[in-house]
Every structure is written in C-alpha cells, then in structure tokens.
N, C-alpha and C. Protein backbone atom coordinates (compact mmCIF):
# COMPACT_ATOMS: atom_id res chain seq x y z
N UNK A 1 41.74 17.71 35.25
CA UNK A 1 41.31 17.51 36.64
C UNK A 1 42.43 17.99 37.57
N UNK A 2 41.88 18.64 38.29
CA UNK A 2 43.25 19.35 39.39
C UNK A 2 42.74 19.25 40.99
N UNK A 3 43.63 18.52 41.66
CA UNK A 3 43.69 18.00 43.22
C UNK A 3 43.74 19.66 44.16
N UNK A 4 43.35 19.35 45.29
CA UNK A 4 43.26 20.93 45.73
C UNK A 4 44.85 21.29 46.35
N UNK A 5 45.39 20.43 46.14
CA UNK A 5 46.82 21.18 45.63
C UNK A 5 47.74 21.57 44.91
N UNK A 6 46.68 21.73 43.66
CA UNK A 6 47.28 22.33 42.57
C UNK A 6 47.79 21.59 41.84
N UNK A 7 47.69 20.14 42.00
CA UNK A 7 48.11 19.39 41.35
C UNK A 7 47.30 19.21 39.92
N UNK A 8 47.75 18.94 38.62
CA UNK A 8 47.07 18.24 37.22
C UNK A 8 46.77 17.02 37.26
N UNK A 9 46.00 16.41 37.49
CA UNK A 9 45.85 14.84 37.30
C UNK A 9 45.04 14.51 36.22
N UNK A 10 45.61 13.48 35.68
CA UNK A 10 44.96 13.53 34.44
C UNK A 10 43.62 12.25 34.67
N UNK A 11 42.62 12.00 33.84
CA UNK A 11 41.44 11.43 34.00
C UNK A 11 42.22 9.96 34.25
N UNK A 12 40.96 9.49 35.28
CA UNK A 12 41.14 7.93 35.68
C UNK A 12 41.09 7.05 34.56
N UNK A 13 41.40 6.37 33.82
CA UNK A 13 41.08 5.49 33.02
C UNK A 13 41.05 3.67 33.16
N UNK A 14 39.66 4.05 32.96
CA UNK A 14 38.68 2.68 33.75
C UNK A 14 38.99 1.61 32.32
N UNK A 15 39.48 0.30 32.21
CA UNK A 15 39.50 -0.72 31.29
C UNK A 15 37.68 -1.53 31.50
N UNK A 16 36.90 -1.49 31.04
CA UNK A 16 36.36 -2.82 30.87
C UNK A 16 36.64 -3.82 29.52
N UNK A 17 36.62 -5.39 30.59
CA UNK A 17 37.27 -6.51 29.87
C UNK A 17 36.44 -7.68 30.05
N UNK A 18 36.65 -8.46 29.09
CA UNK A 18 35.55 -9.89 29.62
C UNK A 18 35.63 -10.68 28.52
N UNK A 19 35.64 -11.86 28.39
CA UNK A 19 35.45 -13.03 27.21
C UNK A 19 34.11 -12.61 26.42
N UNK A 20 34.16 -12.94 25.35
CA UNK A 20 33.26 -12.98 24.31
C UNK A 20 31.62 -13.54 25.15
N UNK A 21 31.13 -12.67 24.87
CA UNK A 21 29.22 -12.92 25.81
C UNK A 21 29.35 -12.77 27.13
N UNK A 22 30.56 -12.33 27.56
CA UNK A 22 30.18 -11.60 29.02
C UNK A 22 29.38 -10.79 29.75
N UNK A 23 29.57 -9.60 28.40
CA UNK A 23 28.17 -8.41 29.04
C UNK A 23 29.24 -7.63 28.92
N UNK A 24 30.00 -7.74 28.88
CA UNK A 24 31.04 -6.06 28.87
C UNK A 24 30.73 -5.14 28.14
N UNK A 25 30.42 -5.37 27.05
CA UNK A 25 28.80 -3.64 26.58
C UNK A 25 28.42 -3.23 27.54
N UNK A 26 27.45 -4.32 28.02
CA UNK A 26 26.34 -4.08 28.59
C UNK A 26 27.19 -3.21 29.82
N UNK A 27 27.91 -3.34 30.32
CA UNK A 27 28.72 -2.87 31.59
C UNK A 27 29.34 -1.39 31.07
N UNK A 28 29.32 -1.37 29.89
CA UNK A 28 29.71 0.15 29.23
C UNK A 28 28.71 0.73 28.94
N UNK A 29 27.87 0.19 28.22
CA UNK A 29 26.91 0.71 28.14
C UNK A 29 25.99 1.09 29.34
N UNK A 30 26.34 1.08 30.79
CA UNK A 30 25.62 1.60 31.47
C UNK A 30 26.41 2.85 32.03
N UNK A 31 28.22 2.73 32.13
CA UNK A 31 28.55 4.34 31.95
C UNK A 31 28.68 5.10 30.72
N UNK A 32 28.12 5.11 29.84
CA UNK A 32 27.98 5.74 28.71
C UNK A 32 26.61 6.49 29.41
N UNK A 33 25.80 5.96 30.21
CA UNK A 33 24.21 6.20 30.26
C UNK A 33 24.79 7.11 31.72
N UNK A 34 25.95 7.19 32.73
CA UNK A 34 26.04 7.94 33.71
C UNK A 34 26.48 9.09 33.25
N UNK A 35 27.18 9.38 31.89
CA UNK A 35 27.75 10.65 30.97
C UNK A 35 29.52 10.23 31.04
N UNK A 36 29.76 9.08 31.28
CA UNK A 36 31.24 9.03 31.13
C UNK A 36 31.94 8.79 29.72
N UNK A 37 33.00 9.47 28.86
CA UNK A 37 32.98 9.05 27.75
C UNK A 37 33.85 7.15 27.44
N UNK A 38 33.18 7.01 26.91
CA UNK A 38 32.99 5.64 26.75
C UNK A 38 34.37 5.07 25.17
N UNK A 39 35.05 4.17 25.01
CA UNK A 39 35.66 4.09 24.00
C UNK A 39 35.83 3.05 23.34
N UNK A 40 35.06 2.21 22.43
CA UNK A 40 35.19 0.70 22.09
C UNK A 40 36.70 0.58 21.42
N UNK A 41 37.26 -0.38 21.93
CA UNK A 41 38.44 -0.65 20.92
C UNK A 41 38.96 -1.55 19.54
N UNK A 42 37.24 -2.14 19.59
CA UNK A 42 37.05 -3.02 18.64
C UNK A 42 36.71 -2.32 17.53
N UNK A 43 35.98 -1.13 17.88
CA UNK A 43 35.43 -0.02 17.40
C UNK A 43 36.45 0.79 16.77
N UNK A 44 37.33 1.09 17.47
CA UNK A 44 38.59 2.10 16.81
C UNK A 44 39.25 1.07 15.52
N UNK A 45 39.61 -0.02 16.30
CA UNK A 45 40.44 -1.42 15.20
C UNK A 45 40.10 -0.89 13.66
N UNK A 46 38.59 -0.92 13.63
CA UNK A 46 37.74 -1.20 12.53
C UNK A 46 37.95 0.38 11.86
N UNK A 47 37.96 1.48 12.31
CA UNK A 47 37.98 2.42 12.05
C UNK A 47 39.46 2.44 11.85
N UNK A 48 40.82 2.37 12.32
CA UNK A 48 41.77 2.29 11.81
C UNK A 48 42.00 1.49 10.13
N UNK A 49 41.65 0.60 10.02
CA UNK A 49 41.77 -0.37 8.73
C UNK A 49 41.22 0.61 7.83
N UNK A 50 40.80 1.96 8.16
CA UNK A 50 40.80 2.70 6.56
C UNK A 50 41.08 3.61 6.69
N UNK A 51 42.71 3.81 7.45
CA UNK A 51 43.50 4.66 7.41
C UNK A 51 45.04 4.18 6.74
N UNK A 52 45.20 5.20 5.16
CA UNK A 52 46.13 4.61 4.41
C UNK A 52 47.51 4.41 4.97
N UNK A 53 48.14 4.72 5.73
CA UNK A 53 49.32 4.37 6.83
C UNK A 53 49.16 2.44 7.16
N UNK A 54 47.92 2.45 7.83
CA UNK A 54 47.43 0.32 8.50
C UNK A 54 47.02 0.09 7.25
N UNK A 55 46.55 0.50 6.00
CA UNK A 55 46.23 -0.34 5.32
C UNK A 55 47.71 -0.38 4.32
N UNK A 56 48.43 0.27 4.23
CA UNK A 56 49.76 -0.22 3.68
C UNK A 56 50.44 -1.07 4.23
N UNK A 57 50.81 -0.78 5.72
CA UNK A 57 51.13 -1.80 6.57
C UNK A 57 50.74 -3.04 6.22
N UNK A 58 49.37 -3.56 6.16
CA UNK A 58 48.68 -4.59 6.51
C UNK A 58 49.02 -4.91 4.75
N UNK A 59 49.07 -4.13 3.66
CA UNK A 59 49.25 -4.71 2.09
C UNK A 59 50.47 -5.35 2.66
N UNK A 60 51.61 -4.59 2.80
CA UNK A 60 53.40 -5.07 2.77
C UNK A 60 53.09 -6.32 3.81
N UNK A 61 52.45 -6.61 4.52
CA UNK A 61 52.09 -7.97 5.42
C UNK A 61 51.77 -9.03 5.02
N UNK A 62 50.50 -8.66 4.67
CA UNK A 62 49.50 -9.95 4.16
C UNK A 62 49.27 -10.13 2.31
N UNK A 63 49.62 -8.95 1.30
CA UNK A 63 49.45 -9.39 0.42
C UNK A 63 47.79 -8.29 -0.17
N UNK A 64 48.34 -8.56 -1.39
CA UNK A 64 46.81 -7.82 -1.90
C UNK A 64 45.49 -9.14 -1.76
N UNK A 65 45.62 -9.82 -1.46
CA UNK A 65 44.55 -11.01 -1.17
C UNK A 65 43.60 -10.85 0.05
N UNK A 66 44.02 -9.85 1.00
CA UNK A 66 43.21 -9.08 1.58
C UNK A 66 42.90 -7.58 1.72
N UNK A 67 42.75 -7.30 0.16
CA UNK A 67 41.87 -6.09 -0.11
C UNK A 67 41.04 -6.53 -1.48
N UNK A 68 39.85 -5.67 -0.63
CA UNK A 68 38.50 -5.72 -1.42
C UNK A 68 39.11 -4.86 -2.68
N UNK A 69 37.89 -5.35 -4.27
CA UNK A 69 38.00 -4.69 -4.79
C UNK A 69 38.29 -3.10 -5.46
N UNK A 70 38.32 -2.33 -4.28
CA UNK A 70 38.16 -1.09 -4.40
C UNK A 70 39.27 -0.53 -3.96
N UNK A 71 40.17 -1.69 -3.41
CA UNK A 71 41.57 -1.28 -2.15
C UNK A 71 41.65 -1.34 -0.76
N UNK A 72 40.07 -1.16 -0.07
CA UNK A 72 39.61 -1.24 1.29
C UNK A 72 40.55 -2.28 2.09
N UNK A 73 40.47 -2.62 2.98
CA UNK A 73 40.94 -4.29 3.53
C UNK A 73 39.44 -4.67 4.09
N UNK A 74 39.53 -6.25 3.47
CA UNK A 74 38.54 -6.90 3.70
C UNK A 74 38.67 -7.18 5.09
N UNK A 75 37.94 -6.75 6.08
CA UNK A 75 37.68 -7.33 7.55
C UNK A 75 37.36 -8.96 7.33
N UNK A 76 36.76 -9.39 6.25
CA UNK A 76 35.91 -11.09 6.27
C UNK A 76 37.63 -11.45 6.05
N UNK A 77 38.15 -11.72 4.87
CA UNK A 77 39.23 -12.33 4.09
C UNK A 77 40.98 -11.94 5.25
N UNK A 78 40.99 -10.90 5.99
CA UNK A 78 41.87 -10.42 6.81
C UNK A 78 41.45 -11.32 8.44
N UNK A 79 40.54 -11.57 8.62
CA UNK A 79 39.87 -12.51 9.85
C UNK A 79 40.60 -13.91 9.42
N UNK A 80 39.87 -14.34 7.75
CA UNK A 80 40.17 -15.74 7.95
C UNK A 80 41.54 -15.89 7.44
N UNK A 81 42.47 -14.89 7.16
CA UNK A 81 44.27 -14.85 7.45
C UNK A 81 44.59 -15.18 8.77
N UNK A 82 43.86 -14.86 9.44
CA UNK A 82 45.00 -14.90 11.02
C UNK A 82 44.50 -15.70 11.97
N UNK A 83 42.47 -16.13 11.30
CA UNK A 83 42.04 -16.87 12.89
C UNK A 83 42.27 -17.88 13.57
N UNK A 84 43.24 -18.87 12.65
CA UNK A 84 43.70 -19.96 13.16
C UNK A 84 45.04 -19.78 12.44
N UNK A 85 46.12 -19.18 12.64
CA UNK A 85 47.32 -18.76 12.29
C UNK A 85 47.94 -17.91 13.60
N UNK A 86 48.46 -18.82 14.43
CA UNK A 86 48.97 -17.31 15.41
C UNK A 86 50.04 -16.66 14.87
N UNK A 87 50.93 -17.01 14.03
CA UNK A 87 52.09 -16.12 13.48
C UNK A 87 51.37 -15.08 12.81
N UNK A 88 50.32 -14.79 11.91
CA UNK A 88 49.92 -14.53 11.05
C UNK A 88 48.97 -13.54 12.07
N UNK A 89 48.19 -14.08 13.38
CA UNK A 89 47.60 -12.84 14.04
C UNK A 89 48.66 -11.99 15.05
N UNK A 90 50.17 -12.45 15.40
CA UNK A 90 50.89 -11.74 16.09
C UNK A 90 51.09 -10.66 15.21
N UNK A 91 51.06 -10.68 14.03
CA UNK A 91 51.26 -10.09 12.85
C UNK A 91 50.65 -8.83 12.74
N UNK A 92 49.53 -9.53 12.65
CA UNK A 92 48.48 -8.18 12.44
C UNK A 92 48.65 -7.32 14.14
N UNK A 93 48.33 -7.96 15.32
CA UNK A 93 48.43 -7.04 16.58
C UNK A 93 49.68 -6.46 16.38
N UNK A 94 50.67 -7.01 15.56
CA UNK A 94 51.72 -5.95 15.88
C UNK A 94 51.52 -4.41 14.82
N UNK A 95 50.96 -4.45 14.25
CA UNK A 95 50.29 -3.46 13.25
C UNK A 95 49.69 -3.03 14.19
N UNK A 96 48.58 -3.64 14.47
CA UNK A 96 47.51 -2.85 15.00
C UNK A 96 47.26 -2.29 16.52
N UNK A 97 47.93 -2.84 17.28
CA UNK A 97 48.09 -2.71 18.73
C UNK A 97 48.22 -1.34 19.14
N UNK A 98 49.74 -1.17 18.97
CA UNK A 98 50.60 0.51 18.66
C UNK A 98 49.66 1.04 18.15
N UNK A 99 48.50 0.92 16.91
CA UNK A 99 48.32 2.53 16.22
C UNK A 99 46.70 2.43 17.44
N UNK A 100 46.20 1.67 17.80
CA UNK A 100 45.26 1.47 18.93
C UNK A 100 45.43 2.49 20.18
N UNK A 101 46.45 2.48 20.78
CA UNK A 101 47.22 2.54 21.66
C UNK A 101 47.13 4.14 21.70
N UNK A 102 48.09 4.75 20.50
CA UNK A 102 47.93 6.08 20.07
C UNK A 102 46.52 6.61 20.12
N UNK A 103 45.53 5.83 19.64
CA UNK A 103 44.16 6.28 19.18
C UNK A 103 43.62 6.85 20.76
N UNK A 104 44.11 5.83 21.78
CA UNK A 104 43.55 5.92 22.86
C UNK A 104 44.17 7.28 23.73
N UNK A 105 45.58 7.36 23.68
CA UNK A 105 46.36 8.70 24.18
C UNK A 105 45.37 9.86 23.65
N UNK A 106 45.29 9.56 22.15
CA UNK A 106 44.90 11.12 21.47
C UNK A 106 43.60 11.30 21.85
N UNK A 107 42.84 10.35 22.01
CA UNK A 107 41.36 10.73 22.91
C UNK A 107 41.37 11.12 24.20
N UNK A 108 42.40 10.61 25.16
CA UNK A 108 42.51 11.40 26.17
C UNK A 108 42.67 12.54 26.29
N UNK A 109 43.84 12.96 25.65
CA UNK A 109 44.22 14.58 25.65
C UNK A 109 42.95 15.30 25.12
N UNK A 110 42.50 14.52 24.52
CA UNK A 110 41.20 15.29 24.03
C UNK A 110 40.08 15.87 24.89
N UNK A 111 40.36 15.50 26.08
CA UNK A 111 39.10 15.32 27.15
C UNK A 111 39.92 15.25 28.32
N UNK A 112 40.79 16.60 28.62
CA UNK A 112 41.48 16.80 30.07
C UNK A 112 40.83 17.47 30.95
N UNK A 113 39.62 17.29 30.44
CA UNK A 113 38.40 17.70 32.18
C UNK A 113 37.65 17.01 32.63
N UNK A 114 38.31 15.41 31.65
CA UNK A 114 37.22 14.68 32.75
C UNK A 114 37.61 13.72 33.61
N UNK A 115 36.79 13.78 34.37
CA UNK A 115 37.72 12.93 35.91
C UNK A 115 37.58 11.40 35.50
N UNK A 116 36.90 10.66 34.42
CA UNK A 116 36.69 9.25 34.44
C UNK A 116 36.70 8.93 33.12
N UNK A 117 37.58 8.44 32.12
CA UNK A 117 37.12 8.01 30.96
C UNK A 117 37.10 5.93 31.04
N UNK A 118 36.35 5.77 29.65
CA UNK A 118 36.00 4.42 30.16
C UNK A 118 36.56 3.85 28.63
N UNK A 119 37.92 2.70 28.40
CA UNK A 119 37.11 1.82 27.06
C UNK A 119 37.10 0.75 27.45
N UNK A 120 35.98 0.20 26.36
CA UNK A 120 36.22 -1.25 26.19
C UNK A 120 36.89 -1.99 25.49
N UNK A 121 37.96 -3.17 26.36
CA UNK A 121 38.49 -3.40 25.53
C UNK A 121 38.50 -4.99 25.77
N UNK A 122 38.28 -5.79 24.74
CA UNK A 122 38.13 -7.22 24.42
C UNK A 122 39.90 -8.43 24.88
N UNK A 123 40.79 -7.79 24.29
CA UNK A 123 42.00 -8.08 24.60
C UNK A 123 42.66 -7.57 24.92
N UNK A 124 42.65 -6.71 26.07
CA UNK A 124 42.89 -5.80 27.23
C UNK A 124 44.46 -6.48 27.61
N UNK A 125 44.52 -7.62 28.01
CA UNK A 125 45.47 -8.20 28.62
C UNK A 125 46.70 -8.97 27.08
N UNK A 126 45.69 -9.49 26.63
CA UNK A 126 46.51 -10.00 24.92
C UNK A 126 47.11 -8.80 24.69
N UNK A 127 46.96 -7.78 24.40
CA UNK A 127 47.48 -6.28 23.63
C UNK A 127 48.40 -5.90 24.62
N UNK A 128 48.78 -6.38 25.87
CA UNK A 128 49.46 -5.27 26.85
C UNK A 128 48.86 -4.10 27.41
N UNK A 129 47.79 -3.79 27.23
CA UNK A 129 47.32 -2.77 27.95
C UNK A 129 46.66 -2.55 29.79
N UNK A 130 46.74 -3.57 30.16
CA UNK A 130 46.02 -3.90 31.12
C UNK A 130 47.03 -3.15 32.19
N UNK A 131 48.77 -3.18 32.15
CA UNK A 131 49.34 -1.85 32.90
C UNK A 131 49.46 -0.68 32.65
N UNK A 132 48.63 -0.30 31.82
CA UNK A 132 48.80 1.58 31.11
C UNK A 132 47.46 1.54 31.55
N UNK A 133 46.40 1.40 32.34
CA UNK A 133 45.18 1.86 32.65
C UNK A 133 45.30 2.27 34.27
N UNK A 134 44.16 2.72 34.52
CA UNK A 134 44.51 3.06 35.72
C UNK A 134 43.85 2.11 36.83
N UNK A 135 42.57 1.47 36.20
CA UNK A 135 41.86 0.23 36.97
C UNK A 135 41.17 -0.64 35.83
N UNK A 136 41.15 -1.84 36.41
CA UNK A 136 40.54 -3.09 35.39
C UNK A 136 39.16 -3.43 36.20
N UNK A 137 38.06 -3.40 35.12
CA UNK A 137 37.16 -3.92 35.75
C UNK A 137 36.80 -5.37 34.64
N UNK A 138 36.59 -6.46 35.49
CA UNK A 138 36.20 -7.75 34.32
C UNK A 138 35.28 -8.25 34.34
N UNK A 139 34.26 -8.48 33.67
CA UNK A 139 32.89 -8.95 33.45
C UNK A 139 32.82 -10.62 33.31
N UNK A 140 32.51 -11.04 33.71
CA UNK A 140 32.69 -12.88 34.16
C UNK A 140 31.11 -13.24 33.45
N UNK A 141 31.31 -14.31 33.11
CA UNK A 141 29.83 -15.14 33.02
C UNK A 141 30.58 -16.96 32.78
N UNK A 142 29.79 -17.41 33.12
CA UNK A 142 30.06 -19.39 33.00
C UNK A 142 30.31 -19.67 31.49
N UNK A 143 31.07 -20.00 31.02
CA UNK A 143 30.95 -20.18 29.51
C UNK A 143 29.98 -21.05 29.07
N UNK A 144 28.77 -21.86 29.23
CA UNK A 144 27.55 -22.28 28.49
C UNK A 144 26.89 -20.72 28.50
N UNK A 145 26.70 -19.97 29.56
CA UNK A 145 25.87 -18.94 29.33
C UNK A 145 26.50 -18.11 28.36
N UNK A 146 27.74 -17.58 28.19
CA UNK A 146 28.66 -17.18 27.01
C UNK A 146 27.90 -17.48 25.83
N UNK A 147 27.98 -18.67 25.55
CA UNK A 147 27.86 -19.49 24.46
C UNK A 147 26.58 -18.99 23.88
N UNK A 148 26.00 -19.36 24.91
CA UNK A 148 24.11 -18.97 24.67
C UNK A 148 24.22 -18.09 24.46
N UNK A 149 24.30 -16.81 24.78
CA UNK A 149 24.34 -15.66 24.69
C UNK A 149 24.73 -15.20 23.30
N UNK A 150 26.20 -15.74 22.97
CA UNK A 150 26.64 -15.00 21.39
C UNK A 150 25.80 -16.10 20.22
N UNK A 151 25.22 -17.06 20.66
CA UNK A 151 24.42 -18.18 19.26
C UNK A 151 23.52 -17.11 19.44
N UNK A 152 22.71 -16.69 19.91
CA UNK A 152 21.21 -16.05 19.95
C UNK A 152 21.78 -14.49 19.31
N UNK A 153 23.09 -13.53 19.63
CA UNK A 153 23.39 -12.59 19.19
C UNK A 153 23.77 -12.74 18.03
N UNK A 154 24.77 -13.35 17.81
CA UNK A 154 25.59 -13.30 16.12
C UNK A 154 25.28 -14.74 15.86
N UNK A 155 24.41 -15.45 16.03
CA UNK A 155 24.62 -17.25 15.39
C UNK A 155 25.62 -17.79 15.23
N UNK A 156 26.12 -17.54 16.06
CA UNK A 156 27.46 -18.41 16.48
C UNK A 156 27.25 -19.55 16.18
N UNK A 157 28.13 -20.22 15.44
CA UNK A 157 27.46 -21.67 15.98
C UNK A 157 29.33 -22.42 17.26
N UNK A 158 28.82 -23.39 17.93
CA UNK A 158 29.57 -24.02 18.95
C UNK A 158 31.42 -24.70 18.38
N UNK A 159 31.57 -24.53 17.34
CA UNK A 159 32.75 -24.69 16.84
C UNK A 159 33.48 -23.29 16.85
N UNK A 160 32.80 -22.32 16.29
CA UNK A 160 33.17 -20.74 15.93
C UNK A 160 33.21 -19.81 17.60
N UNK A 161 32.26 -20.46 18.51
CA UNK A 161 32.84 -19.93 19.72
C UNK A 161 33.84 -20.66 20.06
N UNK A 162 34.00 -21.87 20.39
CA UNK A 162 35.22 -22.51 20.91
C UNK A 162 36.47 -21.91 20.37
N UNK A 163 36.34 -21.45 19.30
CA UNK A 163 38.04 -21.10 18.42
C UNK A 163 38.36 -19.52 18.91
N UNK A 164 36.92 -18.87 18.88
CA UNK A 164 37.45 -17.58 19.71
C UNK A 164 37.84 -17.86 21.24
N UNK A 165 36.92 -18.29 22.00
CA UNK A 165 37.54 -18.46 23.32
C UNK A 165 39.21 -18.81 23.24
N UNK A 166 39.09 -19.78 22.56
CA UNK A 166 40.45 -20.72 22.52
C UNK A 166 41.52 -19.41 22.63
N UNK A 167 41.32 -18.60 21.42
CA UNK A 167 42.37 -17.53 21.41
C UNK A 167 42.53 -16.21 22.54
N UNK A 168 41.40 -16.10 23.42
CA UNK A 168 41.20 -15.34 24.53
C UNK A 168 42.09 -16.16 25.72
N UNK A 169 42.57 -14.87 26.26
CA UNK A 169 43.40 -14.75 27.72
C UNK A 169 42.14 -15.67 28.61
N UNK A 170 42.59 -16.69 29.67
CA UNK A 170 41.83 -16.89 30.43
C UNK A 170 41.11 -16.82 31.27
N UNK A 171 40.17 -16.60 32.15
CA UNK A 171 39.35 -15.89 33.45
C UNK A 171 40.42 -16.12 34.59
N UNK A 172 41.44 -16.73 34.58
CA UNK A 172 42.69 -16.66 36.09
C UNK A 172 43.41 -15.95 35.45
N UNK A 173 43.97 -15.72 34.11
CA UNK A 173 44.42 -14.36 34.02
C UNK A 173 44.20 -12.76 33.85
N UNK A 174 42.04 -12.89 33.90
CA UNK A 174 42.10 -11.65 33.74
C UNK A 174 41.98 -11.75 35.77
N UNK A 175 41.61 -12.15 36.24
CA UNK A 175 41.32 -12.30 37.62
C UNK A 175 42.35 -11.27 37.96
N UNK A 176 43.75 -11.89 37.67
CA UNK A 176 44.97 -11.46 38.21
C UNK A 176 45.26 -9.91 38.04
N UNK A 177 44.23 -9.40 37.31
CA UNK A 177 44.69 -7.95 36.51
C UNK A 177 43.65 -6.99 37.24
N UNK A 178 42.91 -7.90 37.63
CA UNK A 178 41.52 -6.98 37.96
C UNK A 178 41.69 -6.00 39.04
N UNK A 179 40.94 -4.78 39.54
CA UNK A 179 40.85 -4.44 40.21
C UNK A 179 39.38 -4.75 40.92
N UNK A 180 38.56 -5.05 39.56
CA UNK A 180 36.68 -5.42 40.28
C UNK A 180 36.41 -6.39 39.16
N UNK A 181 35.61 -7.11 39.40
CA UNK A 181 34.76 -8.31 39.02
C UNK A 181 33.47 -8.82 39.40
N UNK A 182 32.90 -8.85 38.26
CA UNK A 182 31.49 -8.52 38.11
C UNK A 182 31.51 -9.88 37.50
N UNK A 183 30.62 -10.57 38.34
CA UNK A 183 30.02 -12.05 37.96
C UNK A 183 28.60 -11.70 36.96
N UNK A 184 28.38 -11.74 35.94
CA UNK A 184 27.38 -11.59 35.08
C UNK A 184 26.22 -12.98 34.51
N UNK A 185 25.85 -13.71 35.71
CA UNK A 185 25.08 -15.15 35.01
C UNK A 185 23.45 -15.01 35.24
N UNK A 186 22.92 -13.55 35.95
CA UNK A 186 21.54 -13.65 35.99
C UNK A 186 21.20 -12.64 34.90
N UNK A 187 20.67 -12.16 35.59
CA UNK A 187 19.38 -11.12 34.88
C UNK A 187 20.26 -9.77 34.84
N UNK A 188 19.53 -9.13 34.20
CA UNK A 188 19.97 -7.46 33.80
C UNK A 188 19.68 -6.57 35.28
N UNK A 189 19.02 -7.37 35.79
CA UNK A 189 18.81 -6.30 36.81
C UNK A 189 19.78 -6.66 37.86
N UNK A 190 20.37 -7.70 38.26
CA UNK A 190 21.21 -8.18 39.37
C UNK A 190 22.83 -7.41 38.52
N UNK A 191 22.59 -7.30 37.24
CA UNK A 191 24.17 -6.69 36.75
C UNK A 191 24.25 -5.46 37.36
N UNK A 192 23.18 -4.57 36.74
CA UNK A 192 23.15 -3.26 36.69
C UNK A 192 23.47 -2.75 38.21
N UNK A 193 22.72 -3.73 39.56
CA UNK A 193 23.21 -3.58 40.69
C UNK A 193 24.47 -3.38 41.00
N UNK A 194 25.27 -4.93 40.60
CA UNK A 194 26.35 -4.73 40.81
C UNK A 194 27.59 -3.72 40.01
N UNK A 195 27.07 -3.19 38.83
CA UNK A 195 28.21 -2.27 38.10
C UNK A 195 27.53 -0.85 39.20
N UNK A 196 26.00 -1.16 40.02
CA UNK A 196 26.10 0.56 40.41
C UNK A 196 27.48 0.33 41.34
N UNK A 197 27.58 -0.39 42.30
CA UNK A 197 28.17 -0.53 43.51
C UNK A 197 29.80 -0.37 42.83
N UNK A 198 30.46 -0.89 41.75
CA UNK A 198 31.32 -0.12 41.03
C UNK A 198 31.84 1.23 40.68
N UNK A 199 30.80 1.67 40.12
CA UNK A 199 30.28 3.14 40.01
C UNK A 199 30.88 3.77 41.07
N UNK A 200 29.86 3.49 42.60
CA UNK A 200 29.92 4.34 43.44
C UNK A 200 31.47 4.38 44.05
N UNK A 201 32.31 2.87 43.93
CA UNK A 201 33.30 2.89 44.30
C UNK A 201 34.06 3.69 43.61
N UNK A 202 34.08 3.81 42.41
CA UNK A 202 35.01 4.59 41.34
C UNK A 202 35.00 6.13 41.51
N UNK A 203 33.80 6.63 42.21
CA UNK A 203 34.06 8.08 42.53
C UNK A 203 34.30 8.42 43.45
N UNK A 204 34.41 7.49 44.25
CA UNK A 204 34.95 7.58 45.74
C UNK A 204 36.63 7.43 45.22
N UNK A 205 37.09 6.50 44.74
CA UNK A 205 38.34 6.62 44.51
C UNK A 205 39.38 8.35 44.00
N UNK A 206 38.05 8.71 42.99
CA UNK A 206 38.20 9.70 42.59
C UNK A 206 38.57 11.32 43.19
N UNK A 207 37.27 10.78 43.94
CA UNK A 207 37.39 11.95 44.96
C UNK A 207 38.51 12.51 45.78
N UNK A 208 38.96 10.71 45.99
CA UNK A 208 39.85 10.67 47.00
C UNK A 208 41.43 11.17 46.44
N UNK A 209 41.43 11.00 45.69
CA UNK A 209 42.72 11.84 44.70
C UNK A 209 42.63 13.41 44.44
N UNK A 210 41.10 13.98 44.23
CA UNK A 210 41.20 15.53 44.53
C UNK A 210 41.11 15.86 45.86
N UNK A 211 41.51 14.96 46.90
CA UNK A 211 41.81 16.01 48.26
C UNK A 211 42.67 15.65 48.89
C-alpha cells in the first residue's frame, strides 16, 4: 500500500478479540464476506503442533505423555496438562506464542497489497499482542448469554465454561486495549449493523493514511 507520497505503508492490521461466545467469528466472519483476508489464531496454534521444531519443543517440555500414538501431540491430553496448571500453560504460550507471532509476520509479507488484514485472536491481550496490531476491535456479550451460547455450540457444560473464562483476560482489560466495541447480546441483525458502522470507520481511517 503506498500513500500519495510515495510513501510504503504496510497493511492495517485489525485484531478481533472477545471472551469465549462473544461472536468474534461471527464479527470475522463478516470481513472475510467484505474480501478482507481473515486469520484465526486458534487456527494457526493447531496447525503449528504438527510442525517438528513445536512438537520437539513441546516433547523436551511436557514429556512423551502428550503424544499420540503415532508421535502427533495430542491436542485432548496437552489441554488437560495445562488447563488448570498455570505454570504448565505459561509453558506451553511460551512455546507457542513466538512461533504464532512469526506465523502472523510471514502472512503479512505475504499480502503487501492489501490495505486491511484481519485475525482473530482469542488471547490477544494474554499473548502480548494487543501492541503489535494496529487497532483492537472487542466483541462483548453478558456472560449468561456467553454461556448459552457455547452449551448449545460445543456442550459446554457450566463448570467447563467457568474454568475457561476464569483463565481469560477480563472485559476492563480488553476495554482498555480497544479501539471499538461491539456489544453483541441481540440478534444477528443488530451485530452485523454495528460491525457495518466499524467497517465504514476502518476505511475511512485508511483512506486517511493514503492522502
């Protein structure tokens, strides 16, 4: 992307963030649908763990007790290492954070013509990333609607959300990071409103940097 003074600027990079049943898909998933490239980071995580570099790492860490028969790392048996262990999950983010991090640089460079890239990222603020972006947007909902939301998606049951929340950054600290905030407690159609009015702000910002 180049300013009309010749300047290189490299693509905006938009964070979406939000507690577990917020809608923060759903909030990506509607610039994925404007043509912006879109980047899950939960998504990359998972795709890293079968790259032999993190999965040595993660052997010399945790032990062959979290790899599957075949050598893989078990995502189930590597979860229940760290989910109520914070030494044991500082552990793993410190593995996994950094090679995240990289994943995200090397997709940029990958895509130096576009004026907006977007990921999602779940622990945006836990990981440190929330000052290497260029704007935070955070997806809010009341935590009963949370709740409801992930029992009806993954059958959560009300013990297994409480322990994730528990380990999530709080809504006054993503507040503090935000640049926009998107209250998410009705309907799909009152969201989609408010991420357009986002939208429109974000290319206005944009704009406003190529002139």
């Amino acid at each position: 992307m180049v300013s009309r003074a010749g300047l290189v600027l490299k693509p905006y990079l938009l964070a979406v963030t939000g507690g577990i049943g917020s809608g923060k898909s759903t909030v990506s998933h509607y610039f994925a649908e404007r043509q912006l490239p879109v980047l899950d980071l939960d998504q990359v995580g998972h795709l890293l763990l079968t790259e032999e570099d993190v999965k040595l790492a993660l052997y010399l860490q945790f032990g062959a007790d979290i790899c599957a028969n075949d050598g893989a790392i078990d995502r189930g048996k590597l979860a229940a290492r760290c989910f109520l262990d914070s030494a044991a999950m500082a552990t793993l983010n410190g593995v996994m954070h950094p090679k995240i991090w990289q994943y995200v640089l090397q997709w940029m460079d990958a895509q130096p013509n576009e004026k907006i890239l977007v990921i999602e990222a779940s622990v945006l603020i836990e990981a440190g990333f929330a000052s290497r972006v260029d704007g935070v947007l955070v997806v809010m909902a009341d935590r009963a609607i949370r709740q409801q939301r992930v029992a009806l998606r993954d059958c959560c049951s009300e013990e297994r959300f409480h322990q994730i929340t528990a380990m999530q950054c709080s809504d006054a600290s993503r507040r503090a990071v935000a640049d926009w905030v998107i209250e998410n407690n009705h309907d799909l159609l009152s969201l989609r409103t408010k991420i357009e009015a986002v939208y429109n702000e974000l290319l206005n910002r944009v704009r406003g940097a190529l002139t």
